[in-house]
C-alpha atoms as a PDB file:
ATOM      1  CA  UNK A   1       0.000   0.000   0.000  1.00  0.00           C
ATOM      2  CA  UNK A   2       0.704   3.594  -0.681  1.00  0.00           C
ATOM      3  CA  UNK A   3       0.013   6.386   1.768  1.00  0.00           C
ATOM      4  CA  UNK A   4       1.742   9.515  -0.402  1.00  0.00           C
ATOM      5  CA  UNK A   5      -0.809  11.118  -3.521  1.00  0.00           C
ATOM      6  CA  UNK A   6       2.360  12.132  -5.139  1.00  0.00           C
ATOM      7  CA  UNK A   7       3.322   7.979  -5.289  1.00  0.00           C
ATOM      8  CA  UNK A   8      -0.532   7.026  -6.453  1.00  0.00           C
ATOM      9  CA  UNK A   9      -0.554   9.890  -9.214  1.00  0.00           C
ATOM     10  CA  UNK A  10       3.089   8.820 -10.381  1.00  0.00           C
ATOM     11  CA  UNK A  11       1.451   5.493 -10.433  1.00  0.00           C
ATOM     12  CA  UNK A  12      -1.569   6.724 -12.711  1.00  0.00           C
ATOM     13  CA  UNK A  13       0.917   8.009 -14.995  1.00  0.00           C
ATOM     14  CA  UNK A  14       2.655   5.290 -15.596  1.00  0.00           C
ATOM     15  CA  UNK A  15      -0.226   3.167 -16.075  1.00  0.00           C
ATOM     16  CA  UNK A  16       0.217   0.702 -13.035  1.00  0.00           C
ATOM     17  CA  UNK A  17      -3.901   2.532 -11.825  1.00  0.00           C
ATOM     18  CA  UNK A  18      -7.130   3.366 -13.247  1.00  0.00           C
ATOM     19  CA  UNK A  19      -8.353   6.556 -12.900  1.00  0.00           C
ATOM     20  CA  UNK A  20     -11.012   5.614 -10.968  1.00  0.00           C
ATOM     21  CA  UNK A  21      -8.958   3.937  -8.670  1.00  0.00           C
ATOM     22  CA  UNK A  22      -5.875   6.873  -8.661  1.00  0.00           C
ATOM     23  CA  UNK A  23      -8.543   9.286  -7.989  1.00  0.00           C
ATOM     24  CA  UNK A  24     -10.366   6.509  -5.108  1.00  0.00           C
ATOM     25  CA  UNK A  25      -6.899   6.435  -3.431  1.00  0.00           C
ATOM     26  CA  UNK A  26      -5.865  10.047  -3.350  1.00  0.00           C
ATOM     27  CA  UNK A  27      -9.579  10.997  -1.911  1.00  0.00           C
ATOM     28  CA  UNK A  28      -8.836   8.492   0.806  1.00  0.00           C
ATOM     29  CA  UNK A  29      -5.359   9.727   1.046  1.00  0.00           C
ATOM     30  CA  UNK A  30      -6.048  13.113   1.930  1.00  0.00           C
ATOM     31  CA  UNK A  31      -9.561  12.055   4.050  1.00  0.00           C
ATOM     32  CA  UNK A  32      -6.966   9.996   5.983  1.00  0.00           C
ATOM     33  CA  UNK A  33      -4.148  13.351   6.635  1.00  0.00           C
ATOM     34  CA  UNK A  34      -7.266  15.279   7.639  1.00  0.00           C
ATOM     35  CA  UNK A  35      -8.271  12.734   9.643  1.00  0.00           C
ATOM     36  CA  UNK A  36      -5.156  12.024  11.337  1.00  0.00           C
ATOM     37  CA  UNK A  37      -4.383  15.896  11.725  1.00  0.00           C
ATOM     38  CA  UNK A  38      -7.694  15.887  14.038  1.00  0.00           C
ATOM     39  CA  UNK A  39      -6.718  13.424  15.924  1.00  0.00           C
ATOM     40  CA  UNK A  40      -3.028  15.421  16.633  1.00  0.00           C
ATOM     41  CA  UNK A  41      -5.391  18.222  17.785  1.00  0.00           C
ATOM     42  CA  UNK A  42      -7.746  16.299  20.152  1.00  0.00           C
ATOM     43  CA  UNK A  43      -4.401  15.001  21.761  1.00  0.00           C
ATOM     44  CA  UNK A  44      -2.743  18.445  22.239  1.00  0.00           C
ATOM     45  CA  UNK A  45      -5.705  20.811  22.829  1.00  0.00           C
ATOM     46  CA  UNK A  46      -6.510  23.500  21.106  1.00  0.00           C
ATOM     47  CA  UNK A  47      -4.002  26.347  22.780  1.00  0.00           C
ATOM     48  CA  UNK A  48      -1.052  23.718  22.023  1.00  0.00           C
ATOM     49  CA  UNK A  49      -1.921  22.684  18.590  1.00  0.00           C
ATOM     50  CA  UNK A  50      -2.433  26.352  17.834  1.00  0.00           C
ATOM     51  CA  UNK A  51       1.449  27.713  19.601  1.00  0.00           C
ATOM     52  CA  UNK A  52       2.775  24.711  17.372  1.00  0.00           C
ATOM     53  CA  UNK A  53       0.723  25.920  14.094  1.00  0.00           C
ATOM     54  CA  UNK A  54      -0.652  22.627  13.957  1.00  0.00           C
ATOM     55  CA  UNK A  55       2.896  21.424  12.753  1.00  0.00           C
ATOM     56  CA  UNK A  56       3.037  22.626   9.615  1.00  0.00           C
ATOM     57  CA  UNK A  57       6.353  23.004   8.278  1.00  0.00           C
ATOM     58  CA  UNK A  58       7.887  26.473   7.057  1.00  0.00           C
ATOM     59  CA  UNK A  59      10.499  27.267   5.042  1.00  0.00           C
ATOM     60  CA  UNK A  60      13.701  28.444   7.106  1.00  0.00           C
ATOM     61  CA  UNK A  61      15.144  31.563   7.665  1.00  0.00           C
ATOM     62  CA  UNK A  62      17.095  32.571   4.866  1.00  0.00           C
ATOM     63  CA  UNK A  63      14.912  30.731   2.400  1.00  0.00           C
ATOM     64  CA  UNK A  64      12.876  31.765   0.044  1.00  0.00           C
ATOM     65  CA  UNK A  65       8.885  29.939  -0.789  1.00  0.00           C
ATOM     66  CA  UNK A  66      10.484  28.907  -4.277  1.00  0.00           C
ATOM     67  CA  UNK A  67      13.707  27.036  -2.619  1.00  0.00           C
ATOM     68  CA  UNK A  68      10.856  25.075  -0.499  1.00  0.00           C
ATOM     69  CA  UNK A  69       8.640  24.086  -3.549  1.00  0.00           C
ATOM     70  CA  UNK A  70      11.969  23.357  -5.226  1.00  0.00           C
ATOM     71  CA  UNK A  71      13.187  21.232  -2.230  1.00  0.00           C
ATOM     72  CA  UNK A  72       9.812  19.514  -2.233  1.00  0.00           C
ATOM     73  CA  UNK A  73       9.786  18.767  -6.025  1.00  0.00           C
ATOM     74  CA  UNK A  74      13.440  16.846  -5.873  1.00  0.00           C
ATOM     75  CA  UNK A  75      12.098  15.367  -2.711  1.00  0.00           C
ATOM     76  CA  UNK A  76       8.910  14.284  -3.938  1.00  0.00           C
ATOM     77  CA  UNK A  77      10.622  12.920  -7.358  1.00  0.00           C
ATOM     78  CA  UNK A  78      13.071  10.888  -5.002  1.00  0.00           C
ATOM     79  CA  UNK A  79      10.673   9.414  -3.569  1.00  0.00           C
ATOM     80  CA  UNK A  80       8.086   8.329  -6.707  1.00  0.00           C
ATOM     81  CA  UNK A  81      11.809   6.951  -8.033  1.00  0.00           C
ATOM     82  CA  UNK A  82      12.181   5.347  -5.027  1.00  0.00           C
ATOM     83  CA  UNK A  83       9.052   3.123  -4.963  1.00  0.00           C
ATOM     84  CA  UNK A  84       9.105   2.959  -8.857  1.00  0.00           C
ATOM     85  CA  UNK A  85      12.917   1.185  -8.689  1.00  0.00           C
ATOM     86  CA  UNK A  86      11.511  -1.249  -6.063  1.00  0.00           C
ATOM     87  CA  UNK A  87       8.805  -2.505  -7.296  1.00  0.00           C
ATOM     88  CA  UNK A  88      10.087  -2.865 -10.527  1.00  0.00           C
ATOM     89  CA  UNK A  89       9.590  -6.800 -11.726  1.00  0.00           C
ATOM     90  CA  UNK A  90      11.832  -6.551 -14.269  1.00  0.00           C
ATOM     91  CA  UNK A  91      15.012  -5.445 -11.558  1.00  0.00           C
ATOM     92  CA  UNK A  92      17.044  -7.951  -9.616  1.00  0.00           C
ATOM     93  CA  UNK A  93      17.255  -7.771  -6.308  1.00  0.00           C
ATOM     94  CA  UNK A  94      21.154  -7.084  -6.422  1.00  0.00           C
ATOM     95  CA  UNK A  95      20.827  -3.652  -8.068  1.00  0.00           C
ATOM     96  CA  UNK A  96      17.934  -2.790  -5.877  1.00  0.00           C
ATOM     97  CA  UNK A  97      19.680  -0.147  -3.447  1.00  0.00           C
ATOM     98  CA  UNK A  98      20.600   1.542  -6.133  1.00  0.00           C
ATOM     99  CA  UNK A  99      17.739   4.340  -5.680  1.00  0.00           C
ATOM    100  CA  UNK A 100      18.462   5.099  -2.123  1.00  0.00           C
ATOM    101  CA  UNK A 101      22.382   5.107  -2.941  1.00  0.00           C
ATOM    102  CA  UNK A 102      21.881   8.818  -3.505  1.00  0.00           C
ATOM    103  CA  UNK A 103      20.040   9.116  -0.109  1.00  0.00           C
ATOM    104  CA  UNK A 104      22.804   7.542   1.743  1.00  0.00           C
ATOM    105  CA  UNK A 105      25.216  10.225   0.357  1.00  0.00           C
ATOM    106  CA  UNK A 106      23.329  13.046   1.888  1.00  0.00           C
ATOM    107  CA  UNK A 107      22.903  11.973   5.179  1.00  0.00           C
ATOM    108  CA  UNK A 108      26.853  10.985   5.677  1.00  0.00           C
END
């Protein structure tokens, strides 16, 4: 299972899901993120969840909106590349870490 729209739309595109389906998933997808984001908020209470801005994320000082949507696109294309590489049928399973090799150079 998939839990990430951007992985079930990369999937419609590359014919692996109906529509129907694609657009089944993603409507569960984001029911689910709303869902879970009320349950974040019944846990903290309102005046917490509100001092923590519900947890969003924000781009840092120093950053501009565009270097977060670019930051997001790379990440979001690492990711579809990612799950695309291993489920591949036609891959063996020796050449399988080669999609996170890049991963494993940024966080050494």
């Amino acid at each position: 299972g998939h839990i990430n729209p951007a992985v079930t739309f990369g999937l419609f595109l590359a014919r692996k899901l109906s529509l129907t389906r694609a657009l089944f998933y993603m409507v569960m997808q984001v029911l689910g993120a709303i869902c879970g984001a009320g349950v974040v908020k019944g846990f903290e209470g309102k005046k917490r969840y509100g001092d923590l801005n519900g947890g969003a994320n924000f781009v840092a000082p120093g950053y501009t909106k565009g270097d977060g949507l670019g930051a997001e696109i790379v990440g979001t294309f690492i990711l579809v590349y990612t799950v695309f590489s291993a489920t591949d049928a036609k891959r063996s399973a020796r050449d399988s870490h080669v999609p996170v090799s890049p991963l494993l150079k940024i966080n050494n």
